[in-house]
N, C-alpha and C. Protein backbone atom coordinates (compact mmCIF):
# COMPACT_ATOMS: atom_id res chain seq x y z
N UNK A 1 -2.98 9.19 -16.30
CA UNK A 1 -1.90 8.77 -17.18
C UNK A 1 -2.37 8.90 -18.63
N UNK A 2 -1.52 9.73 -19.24
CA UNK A 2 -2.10 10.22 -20.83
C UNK A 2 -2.04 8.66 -21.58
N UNK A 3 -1.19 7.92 -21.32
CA UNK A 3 -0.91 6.28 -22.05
C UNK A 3 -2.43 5.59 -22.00
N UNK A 4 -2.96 5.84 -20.65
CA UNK A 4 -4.33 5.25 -20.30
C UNK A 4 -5.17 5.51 -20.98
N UNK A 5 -5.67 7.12 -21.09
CA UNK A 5 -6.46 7.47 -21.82
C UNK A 5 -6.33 7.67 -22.72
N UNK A 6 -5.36 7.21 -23.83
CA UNK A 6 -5.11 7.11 -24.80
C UNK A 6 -6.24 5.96 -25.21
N UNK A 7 -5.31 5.07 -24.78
CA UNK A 7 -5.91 3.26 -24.95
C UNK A 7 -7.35 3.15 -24.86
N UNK A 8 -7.74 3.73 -24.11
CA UNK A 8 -9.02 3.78 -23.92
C UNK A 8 -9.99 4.72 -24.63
N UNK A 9 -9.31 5.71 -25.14
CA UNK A 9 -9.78 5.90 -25.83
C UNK A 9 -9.85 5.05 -27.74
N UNK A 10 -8.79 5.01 -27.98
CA UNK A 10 -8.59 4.65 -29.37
C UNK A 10 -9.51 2.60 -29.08
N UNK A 11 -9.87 1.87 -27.92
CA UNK A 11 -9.90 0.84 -27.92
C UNK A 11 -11.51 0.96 -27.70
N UNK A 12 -12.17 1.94 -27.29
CA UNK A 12 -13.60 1.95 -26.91
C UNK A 12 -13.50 0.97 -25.73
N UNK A 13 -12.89 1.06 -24.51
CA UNK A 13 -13.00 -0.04 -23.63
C UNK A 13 -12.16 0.04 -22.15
N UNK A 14 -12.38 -0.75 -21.04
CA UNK A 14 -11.47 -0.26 -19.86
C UNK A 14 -11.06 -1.86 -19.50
N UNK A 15 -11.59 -2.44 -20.26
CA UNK A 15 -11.44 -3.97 -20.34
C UNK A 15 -9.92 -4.40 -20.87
N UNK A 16 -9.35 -5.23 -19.91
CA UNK A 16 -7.77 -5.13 -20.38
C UNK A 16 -7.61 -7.01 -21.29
N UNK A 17 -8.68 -7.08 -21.13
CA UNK A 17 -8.26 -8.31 -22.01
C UNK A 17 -8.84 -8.18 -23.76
N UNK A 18 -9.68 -6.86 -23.66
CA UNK A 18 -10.75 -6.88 -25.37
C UNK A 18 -9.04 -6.08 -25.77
N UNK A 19 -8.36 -5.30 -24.67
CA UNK A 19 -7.49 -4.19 -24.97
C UNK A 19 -6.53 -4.91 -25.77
N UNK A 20 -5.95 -6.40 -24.87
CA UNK A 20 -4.83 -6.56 -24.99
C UNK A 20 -4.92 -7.82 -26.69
N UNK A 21 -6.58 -8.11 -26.78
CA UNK A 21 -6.98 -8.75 -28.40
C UNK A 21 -6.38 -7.81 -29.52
N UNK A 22 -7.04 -6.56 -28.84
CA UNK A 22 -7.12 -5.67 -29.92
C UNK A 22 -5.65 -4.92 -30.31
N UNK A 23 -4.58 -5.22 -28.92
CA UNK A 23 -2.80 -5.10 -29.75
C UNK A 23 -2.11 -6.08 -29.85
N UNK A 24 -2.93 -7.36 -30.31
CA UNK A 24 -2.57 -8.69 -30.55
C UNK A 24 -1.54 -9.09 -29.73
N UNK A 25 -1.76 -8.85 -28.45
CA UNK A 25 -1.09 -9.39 -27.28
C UNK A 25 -1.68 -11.00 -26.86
N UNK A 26 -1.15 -11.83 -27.08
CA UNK A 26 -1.68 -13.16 -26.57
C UNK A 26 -1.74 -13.17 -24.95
N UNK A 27 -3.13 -13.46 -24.49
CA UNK A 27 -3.22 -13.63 -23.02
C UNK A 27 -3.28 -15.10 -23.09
N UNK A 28 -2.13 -16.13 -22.13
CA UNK A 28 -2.37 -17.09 -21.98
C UNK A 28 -2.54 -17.75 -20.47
N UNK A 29 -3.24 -18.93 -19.94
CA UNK A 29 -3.31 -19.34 -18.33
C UNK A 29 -2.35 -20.55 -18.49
N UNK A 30 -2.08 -20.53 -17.30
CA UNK A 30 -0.83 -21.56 -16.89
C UNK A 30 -0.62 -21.53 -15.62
N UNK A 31 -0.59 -23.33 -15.24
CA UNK A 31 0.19 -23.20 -13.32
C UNK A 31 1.49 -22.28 -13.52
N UNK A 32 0.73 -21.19 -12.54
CA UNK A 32 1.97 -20.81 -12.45
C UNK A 32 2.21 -20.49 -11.04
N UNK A 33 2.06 -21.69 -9.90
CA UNK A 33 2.42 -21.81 -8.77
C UNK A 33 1.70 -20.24 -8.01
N UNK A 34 2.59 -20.20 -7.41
CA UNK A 34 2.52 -18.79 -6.51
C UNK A 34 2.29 -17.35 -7.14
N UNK A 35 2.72 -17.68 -8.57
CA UNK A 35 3.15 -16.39 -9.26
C UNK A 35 2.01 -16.28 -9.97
N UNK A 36 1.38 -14.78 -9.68
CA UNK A 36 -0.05 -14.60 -10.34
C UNK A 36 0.36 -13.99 -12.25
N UNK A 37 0.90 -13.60 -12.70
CA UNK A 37 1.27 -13.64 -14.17
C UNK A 37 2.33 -12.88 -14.49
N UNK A 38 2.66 -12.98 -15.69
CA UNK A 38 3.94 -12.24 -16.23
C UNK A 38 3.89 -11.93 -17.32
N UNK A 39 4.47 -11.06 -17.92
CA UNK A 39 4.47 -10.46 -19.53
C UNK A 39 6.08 -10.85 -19.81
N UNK A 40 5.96 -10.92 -21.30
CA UNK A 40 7.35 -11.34 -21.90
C UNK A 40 6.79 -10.71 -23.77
N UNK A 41 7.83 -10.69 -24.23
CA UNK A 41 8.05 -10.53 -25.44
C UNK A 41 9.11 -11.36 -25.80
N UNK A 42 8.43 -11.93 -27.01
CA UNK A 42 10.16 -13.07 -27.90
C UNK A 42 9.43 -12.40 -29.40
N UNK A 43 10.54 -12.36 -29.85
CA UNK A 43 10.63 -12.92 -31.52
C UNK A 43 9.52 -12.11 -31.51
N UNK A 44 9.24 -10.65 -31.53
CA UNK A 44 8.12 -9.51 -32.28
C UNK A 44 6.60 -10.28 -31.46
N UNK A 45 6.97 -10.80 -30.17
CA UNK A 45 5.42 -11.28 -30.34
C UNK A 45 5.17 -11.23 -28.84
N UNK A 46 3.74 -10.45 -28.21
CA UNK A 46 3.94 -10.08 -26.82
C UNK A 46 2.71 -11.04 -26.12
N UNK A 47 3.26 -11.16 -24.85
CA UNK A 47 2.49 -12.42 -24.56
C UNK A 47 2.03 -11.81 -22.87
N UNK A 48 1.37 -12.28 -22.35
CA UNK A 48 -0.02 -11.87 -20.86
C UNK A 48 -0.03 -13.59 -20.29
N UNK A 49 1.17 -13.79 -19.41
CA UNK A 49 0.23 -15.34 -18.89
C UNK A 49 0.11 -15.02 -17.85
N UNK A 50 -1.31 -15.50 -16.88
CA UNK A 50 -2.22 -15.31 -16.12
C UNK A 50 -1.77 -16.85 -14.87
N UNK A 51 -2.09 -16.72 -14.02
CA UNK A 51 -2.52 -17.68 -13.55
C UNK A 51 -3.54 -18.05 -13.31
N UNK A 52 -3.60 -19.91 -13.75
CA UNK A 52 -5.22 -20.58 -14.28
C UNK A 52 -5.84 -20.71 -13.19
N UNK A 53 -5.19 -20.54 -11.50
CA UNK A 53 -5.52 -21.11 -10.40
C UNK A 53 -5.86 -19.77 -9.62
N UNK A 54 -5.47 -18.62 -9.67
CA UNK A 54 -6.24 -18.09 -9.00
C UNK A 54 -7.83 -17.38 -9.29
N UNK A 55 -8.19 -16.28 -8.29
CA UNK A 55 -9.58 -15.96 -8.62
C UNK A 55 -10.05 -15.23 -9.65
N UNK A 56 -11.05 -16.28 -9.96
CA UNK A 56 -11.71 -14.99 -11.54
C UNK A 56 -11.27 -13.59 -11.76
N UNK A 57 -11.83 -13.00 -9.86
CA UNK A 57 -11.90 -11.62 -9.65
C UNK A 57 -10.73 -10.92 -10.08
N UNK A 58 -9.51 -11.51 -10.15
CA UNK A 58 -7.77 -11.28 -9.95
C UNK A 58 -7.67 -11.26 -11.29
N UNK A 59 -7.90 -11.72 -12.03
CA UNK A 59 -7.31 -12.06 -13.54
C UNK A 59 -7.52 -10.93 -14.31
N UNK A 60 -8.35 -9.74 -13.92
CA UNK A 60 -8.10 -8.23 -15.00
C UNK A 60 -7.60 -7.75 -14.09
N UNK A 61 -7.78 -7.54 -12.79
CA UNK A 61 -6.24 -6.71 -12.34
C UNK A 61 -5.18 -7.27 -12.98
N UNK A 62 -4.53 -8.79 -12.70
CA UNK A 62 -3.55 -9.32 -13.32
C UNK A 62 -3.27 -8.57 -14.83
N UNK A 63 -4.18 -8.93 -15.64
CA UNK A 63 -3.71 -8.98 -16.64
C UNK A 63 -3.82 -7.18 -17.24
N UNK A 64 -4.32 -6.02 -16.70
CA UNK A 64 -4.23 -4.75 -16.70
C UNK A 64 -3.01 -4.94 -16.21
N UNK A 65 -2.43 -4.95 -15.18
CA UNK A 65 -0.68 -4.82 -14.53
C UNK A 65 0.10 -4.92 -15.87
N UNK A 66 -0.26 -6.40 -16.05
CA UNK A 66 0.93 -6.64 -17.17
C UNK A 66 0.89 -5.92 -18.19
N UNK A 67 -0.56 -5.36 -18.91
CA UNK A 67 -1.07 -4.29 -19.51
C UNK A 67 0.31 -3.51 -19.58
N UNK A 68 0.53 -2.56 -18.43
CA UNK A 68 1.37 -1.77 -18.23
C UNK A 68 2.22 -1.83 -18.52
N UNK A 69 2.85 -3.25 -18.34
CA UNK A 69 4.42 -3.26 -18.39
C UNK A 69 4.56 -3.32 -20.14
N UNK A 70 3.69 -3.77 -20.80
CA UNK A 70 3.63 -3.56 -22.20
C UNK A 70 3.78 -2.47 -23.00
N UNK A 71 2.92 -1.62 -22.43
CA UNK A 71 2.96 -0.33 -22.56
C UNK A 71 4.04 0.78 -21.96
N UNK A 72 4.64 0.40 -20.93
CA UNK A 72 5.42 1.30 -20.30
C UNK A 72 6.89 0.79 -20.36
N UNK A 73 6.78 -0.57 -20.42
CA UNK A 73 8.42 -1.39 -20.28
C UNK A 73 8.50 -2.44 -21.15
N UNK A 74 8.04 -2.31 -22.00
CA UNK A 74 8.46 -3.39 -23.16
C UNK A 74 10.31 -3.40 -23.53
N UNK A 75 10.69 -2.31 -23.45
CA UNK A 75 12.00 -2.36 -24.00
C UNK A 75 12.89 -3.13 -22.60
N UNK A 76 12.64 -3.55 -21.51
CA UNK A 76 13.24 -4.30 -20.70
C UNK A 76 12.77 -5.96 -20.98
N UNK A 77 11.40 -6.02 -21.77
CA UNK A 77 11.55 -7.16 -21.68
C UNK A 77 11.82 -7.74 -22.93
N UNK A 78 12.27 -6.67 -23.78
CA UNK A 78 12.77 -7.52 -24.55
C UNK A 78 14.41 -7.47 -24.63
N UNK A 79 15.11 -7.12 -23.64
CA UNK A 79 16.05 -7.33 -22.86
C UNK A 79 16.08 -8.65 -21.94
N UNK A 80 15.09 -8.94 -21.53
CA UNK A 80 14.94 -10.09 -20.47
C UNK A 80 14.59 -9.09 -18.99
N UNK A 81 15.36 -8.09 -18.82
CA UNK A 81 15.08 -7.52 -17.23
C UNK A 81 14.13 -7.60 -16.83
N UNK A 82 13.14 -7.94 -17.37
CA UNK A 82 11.70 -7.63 -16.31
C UNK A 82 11.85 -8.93 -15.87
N UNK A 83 12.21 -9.76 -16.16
CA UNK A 83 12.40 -11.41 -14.91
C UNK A 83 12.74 -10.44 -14.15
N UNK A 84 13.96 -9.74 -13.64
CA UNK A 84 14.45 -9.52 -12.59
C UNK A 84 13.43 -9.00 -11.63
N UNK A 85 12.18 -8.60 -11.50
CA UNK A 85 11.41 -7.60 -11.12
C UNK A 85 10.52 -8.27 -9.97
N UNK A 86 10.63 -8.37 -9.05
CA UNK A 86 9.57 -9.04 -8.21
C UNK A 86 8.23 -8.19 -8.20
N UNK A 87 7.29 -8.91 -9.02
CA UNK A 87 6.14 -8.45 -9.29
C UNK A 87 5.15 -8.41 -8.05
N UNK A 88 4.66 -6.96 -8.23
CA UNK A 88 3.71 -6.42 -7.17
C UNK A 88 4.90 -5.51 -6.19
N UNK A 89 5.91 -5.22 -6.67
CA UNK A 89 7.12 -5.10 -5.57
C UNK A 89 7.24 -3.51 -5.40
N UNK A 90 6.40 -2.97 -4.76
CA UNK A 90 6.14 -1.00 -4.81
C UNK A 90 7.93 -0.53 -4.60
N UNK A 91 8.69 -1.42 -4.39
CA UNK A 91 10.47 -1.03 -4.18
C UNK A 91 11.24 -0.22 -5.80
N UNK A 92 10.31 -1.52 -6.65
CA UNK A 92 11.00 -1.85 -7.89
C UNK A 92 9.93 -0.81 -8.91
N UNK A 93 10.66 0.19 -9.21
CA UNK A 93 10.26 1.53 -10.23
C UNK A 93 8.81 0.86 -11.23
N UNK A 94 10.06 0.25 -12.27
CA UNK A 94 8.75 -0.51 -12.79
C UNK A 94 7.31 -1.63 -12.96
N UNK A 95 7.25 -2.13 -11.29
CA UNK A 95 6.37 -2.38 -10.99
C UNK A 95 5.20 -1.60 -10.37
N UNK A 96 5.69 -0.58 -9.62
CA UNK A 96 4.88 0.54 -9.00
C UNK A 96 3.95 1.52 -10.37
N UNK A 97 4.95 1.43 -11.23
CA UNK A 97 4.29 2.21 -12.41
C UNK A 97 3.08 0.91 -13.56
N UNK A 98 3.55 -0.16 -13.26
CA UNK A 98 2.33 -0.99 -14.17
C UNK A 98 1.35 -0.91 -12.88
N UNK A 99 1.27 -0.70 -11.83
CA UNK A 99 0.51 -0.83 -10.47
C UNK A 99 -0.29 0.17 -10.95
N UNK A 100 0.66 1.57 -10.82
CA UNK A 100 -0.83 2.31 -11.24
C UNK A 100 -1.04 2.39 -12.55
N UNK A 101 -1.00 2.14 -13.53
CA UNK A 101 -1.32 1.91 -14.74
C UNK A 101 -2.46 1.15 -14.92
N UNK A 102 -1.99 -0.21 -14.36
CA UNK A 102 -3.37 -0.73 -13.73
C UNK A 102 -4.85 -0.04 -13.34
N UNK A 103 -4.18 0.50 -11.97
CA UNK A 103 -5.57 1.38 -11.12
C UNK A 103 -6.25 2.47 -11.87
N UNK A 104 -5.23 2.74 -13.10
CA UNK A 104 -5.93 3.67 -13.60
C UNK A 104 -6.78 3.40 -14.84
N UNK A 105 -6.29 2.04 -15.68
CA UNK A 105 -7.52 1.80 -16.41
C UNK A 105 -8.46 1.38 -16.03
N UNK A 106 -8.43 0.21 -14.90
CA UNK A 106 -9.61 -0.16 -14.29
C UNK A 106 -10.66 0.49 -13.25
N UNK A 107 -10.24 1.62 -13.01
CA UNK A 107 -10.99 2.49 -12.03
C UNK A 107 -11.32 3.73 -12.38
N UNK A 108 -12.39 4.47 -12.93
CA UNK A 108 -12.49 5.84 -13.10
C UNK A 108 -12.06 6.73 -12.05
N UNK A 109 -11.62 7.64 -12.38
CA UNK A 109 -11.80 8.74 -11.63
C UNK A 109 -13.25 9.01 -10.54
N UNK A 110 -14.41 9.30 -11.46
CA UNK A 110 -15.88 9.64 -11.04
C UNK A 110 -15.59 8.10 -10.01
N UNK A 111 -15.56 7.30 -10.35
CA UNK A 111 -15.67 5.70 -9.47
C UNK A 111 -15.33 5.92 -7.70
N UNK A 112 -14.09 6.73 -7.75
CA UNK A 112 -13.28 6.80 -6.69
C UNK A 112 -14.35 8.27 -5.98
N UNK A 113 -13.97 9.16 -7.01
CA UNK A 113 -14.88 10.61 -6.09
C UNK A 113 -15.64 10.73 -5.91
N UNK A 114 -16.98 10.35 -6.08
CA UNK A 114 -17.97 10.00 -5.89
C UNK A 114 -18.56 9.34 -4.59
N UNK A 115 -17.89 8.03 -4.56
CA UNK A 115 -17.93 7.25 -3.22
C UNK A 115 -17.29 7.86 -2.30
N UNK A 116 -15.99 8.56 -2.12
CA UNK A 116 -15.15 9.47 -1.35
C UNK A 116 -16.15 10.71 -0.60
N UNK A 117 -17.03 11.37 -1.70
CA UNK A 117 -17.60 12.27 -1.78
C UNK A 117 -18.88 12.10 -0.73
N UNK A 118 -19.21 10.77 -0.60
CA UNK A 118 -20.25 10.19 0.01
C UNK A 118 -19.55 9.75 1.66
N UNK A 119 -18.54 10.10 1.79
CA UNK A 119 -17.91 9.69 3.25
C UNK A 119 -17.57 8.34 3.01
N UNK A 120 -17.47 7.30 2.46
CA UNK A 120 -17.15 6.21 1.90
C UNK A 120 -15.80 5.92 2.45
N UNK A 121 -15.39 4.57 3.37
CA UNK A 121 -13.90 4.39 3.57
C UNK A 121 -13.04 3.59 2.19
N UNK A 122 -12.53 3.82 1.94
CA UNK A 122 -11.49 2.61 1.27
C UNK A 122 -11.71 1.45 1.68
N UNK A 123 -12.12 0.69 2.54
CA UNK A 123 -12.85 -1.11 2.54
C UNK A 123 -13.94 -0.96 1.51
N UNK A 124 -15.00 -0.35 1.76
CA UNK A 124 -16.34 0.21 0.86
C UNK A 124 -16.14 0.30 -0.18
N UNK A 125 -15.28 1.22 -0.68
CA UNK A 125 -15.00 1.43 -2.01
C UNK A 125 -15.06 0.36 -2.74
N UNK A 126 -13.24 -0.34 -2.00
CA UNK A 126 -13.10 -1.86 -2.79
C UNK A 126 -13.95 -3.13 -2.79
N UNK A 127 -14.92 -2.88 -2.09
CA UNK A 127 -16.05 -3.84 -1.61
C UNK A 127 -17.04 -3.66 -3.01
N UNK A 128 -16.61 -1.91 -3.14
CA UNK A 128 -18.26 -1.57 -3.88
C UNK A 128 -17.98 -2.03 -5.13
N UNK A 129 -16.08 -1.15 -5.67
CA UNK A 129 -15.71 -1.81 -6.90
C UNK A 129 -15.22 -3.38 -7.47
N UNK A 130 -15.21 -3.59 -6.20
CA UNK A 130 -14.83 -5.73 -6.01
C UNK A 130 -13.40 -5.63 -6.96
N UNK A 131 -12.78 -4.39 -5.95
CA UNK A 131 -11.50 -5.11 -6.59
C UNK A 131 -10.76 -4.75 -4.68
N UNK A 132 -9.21 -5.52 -5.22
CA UNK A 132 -8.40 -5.42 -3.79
C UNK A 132 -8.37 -3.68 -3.53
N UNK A 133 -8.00 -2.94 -1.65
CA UNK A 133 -8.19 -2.39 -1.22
C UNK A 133 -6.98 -1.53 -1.86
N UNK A 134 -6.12 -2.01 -2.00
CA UNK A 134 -4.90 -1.69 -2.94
C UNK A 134 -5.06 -0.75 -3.84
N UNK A 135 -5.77 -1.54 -5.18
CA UNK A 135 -6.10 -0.80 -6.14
C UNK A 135 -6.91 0.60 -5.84
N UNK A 136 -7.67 0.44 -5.11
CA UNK A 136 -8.37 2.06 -4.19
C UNK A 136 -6.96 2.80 -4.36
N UNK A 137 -6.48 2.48 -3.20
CA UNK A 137 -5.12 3.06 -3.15
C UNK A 137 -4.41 3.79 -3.77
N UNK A 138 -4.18 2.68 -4.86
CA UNK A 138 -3.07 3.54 -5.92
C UNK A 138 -3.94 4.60 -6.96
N UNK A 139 -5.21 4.31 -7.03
CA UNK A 139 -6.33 5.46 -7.75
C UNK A 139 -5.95 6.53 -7.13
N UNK A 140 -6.36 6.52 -6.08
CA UNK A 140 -6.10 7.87 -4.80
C UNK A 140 -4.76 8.08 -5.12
N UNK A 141 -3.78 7.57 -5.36
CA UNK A 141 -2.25 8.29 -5.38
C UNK A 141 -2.29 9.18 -7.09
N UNK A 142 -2.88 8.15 -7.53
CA UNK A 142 -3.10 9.19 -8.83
C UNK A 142 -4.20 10.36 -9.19
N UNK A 143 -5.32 10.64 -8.06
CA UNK A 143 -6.01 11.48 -7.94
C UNK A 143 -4.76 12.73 -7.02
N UNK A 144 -4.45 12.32 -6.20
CA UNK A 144 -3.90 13.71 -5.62
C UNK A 144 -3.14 13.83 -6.31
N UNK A 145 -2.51 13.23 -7.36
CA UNK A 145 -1.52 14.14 -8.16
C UNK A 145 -1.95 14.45 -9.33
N UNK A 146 -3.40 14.40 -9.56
CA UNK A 146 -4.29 15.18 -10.16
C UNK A 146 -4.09 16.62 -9.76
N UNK A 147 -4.30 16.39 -8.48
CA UNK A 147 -4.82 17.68 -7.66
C UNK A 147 -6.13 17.31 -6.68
N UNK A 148 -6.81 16.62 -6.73
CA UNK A 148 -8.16 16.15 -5.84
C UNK A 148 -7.67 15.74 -4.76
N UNK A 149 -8.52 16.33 -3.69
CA UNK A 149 -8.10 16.41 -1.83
C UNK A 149 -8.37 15.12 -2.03
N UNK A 150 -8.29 13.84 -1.87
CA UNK A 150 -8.68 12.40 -1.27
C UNK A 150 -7.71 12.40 -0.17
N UNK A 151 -7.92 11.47 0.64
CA UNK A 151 -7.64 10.81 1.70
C UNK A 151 -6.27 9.84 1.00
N UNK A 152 -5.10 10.09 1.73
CA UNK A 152 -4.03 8.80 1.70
C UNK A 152 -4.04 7.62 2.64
N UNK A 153 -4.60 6.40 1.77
CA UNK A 153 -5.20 5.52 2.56
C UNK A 153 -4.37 4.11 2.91
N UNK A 154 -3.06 4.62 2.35
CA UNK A 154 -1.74 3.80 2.90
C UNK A 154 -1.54 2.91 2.84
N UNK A 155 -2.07 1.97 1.95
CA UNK A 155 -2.36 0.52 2.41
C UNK A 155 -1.16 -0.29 1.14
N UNK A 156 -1.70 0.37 -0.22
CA UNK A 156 -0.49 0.00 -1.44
C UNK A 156 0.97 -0.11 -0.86
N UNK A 157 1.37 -1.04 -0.66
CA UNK A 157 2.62 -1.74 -0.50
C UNK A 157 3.17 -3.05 -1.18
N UNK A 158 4.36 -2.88 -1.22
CA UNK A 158 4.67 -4.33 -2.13
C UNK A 158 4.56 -5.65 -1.72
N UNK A 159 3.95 -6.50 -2.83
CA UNK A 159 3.41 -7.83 -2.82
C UNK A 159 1.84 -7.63 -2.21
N UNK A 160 1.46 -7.27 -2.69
CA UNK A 160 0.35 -6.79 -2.13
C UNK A 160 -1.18 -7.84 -2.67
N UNK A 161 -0.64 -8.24 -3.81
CA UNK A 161 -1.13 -9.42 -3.96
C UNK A 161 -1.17 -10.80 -3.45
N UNK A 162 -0.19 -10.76 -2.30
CA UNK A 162 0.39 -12.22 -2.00
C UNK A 162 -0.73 -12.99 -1.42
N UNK A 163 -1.49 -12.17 -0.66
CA UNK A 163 -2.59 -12.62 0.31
C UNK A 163 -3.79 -13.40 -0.62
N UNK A 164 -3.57 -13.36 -2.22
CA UNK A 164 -5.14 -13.13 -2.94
C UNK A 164 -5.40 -14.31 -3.65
């Protein structure tokens, strides 16, 4: 995704929280029950809340996702539509696209082919990169449409977070 390597480039970083300092995006934590975070924009000012209760490990996927929707769908939320969006929901256009937006700042390329390259399953991978099996996933959907033979490892489906 040219948006990705943009950011990453102009930010020196794959880190979505130095990312989201550095476009004065406020990341904030909050119970937020069941619901692992959400992005909103009010009044010129864009906001990342997280949930305070789940795992450390979850909170830069989380907050890379929402990343996305900043970058890719801001003009819905400052409409309000992105409430409508059941987040993590591979149904709903613009969640599938902050999904891989996500997988793609937080995961290199070399990260994925490499281990692939080594006979490596998708549990391994996400074991090796300590993120969900998911995120493998949606890397691999954006490698073959690179062009790179990987394996479709099927697993990215919506709510895919629910379990975490």
């Amino acid at each position: 995704m040219k948006k990705v390597d943009k950011l990453i480039k102009i930010h020196k970083t794959r880190n979505p929280f130095e990312i989201a300092e550095s476009m004065n995006i406020t990341v904030k934590y909050d119970d937020l029950g069941s619901l692992k975070g959400f992005y909103f924009y009010q009044s010129r000012f864009r906001y990342i809340v997280i949930n305070e209760n789940i795992d450390d490990r979850l909170k830069p996927i989380i907050c890379a996702h929402e990343l996305g929707h900043d970058r890719l769908h801001q003009s819905f939320a400052k409409s309000g539509a992105i409430k409508e969006f059941s987040f993590f929901d591979m149904s709903a256009k613009p969640e599938r696209e902050a999904n891989l937006f996500m997988a793609e700042l937080l995961v290199t390329d070399d990260d994925i082919l490499n281990l692939t390259k080594l006979g490596y399953n998708h549990d391994f991978i996400a074991r090796e990169l300590g993120v969900p099996i998911e995120v493998v996933d949606f890397k691999g959907q954006i490698l073959r449409k690179k062009g790179f033979k990987i394996k479709d490892f099927g697993v990215a489906e919506g709510d895919f977070l629910k379990g975490y």
